[in-house]
N, C-alpha and C. Protein backbone atom coordinates (compact mmCIF):
# COMPACT_ATOMS: atom_id res chain seq x y z
N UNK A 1 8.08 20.11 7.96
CA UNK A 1 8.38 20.93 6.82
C UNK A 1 8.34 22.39 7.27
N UNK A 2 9.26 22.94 6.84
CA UNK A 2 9.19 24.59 6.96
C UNK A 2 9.63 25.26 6.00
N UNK A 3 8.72 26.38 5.92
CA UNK A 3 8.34 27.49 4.66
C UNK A 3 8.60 28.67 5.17
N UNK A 4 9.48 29.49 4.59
CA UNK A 4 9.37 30.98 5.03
C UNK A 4 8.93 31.89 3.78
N UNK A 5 8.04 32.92 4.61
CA UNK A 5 6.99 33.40 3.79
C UNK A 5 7.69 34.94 3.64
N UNK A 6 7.46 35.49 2.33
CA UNK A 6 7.85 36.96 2.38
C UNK A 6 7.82 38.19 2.97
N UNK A 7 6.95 38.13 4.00
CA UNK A 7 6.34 38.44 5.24
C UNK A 7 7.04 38.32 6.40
N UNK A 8 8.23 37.58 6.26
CA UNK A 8 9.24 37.05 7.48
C UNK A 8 8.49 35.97 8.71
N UNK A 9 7.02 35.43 7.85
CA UNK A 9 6.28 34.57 8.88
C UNK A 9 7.34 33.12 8.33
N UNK A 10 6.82 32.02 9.27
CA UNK A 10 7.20 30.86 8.97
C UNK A 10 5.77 30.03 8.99
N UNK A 11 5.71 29.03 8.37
CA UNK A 11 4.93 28.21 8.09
C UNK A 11 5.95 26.57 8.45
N UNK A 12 5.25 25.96 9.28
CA UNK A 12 5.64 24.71 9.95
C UNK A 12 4.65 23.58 9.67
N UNK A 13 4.78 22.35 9.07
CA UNK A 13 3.90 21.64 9.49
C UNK A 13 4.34 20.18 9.54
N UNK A 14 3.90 19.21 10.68
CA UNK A 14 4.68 18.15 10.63
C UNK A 14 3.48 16.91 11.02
N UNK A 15 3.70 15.94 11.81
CA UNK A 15 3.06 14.55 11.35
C UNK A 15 3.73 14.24 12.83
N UNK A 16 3.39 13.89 13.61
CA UNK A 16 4.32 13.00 14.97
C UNK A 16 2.93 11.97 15.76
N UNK A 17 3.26 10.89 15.36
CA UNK A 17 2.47 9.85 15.48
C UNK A 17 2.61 9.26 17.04
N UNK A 18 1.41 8.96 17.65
CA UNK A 18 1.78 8.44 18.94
C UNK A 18 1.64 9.83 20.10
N UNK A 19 1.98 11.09 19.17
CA UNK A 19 1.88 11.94 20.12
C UNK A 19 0.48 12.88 19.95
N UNK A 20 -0.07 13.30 21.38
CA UNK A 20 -1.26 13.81 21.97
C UNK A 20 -0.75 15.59 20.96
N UNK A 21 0.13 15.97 21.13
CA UNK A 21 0.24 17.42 21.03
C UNK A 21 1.52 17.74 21.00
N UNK A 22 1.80 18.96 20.06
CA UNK A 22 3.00 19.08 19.85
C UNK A 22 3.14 20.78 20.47
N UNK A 23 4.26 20.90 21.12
CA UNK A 23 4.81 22.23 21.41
C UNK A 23 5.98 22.82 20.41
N UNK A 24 5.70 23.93 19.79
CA UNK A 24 6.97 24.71 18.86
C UNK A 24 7.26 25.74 19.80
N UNK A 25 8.85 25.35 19.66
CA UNK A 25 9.53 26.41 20.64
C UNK A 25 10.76 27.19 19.56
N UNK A 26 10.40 28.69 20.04
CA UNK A 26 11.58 29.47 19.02
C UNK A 26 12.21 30.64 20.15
N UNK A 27 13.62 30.81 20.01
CA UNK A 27 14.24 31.70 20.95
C UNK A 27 14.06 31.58 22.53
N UNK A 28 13.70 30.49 22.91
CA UNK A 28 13.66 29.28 23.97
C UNK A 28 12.69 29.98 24.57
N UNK A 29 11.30 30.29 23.91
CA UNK A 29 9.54 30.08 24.23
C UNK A 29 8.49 29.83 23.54
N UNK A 30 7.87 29.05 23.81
CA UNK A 30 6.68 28.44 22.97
C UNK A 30 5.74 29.03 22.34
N UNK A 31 5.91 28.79 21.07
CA UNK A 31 5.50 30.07 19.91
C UNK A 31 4.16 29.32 19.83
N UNK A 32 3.89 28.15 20.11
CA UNK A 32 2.52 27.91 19.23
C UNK A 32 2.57 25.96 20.59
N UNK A 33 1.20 25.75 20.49
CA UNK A 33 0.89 24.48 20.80
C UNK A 33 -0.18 23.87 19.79
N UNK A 34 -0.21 23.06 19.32
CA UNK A 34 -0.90 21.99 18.54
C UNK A 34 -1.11 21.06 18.40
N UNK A 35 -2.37 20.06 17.60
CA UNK A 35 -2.25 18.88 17.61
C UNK A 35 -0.93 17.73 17.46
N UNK A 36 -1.01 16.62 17.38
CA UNK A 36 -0.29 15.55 16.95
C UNK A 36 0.20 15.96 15.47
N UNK A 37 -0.48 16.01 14.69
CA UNK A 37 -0.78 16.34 13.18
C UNK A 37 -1.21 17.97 12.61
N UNK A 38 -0.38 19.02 11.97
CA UNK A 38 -1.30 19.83 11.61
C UNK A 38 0.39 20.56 11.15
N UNK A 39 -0.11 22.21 11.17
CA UNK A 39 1.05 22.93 10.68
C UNK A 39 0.41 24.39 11.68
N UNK A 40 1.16 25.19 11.45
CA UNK A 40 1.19 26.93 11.70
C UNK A 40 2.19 27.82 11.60
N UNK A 41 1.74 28.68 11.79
CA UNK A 41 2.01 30.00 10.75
C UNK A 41 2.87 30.79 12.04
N UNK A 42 4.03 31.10 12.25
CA UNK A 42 4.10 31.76 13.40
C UNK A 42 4.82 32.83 12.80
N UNK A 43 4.51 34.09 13.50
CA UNK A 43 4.67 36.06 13.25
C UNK A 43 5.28 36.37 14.33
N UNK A 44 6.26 37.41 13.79
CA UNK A 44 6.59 38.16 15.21
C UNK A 44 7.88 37.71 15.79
N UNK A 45 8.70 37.12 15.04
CA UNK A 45 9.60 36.85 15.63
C UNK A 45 10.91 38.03 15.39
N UNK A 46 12.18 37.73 16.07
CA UNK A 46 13.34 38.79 15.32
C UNK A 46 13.51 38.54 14.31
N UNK A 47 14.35 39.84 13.42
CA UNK A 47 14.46 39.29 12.17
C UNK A 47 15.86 38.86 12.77
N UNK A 48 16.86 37.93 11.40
CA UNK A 48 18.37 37.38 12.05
C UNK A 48 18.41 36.43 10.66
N UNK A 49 19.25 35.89 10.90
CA UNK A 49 19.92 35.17 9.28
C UNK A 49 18.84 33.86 9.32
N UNK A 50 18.65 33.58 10.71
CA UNK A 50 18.22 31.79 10.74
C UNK A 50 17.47 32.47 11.80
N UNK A 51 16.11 31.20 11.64
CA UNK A 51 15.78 31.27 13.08
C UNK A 51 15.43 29.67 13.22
N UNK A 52 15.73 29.23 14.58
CA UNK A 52 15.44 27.91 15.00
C UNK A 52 14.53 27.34 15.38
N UNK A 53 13.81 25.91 15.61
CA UNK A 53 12.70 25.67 15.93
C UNK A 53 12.67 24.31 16.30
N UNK A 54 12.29 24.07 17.68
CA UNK A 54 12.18 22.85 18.01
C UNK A 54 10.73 22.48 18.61
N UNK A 55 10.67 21.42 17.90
CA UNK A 55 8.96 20.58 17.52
C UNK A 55 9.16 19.88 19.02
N UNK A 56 8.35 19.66 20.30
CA UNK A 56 8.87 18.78 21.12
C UNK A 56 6.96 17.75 21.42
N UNK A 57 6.98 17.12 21.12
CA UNK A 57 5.71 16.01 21.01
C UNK A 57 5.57 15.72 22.67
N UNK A 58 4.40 15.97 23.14
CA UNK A 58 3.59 15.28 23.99
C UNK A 58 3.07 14.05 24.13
N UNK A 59 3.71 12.65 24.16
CA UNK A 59 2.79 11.60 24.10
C UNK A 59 2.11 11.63 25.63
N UNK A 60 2.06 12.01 26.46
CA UNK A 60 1.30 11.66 27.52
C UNK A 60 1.90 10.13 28.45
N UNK A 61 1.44 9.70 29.23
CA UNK A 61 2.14 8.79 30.40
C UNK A 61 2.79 7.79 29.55
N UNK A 62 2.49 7.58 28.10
CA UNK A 62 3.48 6.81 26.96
C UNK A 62 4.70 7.35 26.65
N UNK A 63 5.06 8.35 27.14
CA UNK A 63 6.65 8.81 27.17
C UNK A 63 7.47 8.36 28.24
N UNK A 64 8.86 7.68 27.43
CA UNK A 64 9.98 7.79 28.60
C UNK A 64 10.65 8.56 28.98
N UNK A 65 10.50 8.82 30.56
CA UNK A 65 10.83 10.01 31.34
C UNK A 65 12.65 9.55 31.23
N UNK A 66 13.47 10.97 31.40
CA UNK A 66 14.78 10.94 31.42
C UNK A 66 15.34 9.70 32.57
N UNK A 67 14.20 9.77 33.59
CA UNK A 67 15.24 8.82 35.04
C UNK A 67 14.26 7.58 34.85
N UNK A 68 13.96 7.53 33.74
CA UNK A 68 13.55 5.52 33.61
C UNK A 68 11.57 5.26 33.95
């Protein structure tokens, strides 16, 4: 889920089961690291019409690697 705050912060929070830790990446660098489960607040970004955000989950040696 994402919330943008009047403040131009964003508020993120999501649920990814199975996974150790989640990395949020915005303007291709990692704005924040966190649990499996939780949300945050991230500041400071440019202002711009949109801004993007990709959640990328850590499961640990339970992930399939790209080459198998």
């Amino acid at each position: 889920m994402l919330t943008v705050g009047d403040d131009g912060s964003y508020r993120i929070a999501w649920k990814a089961p199975g996974a150790h830790a989640v990395s949020i990446h915005a303007n291709g660098s990692v704005v924040a690291r966190c649990g499996a489960e939780g949300g945050v607040t991230v500041r400071g970004l440019p202002e711009g019409d949109r801004q993007w955000f990709n959640l990328v989950p850590d499961c640990g040696p339970h992930c399939a690697s790209p080459t198998g």
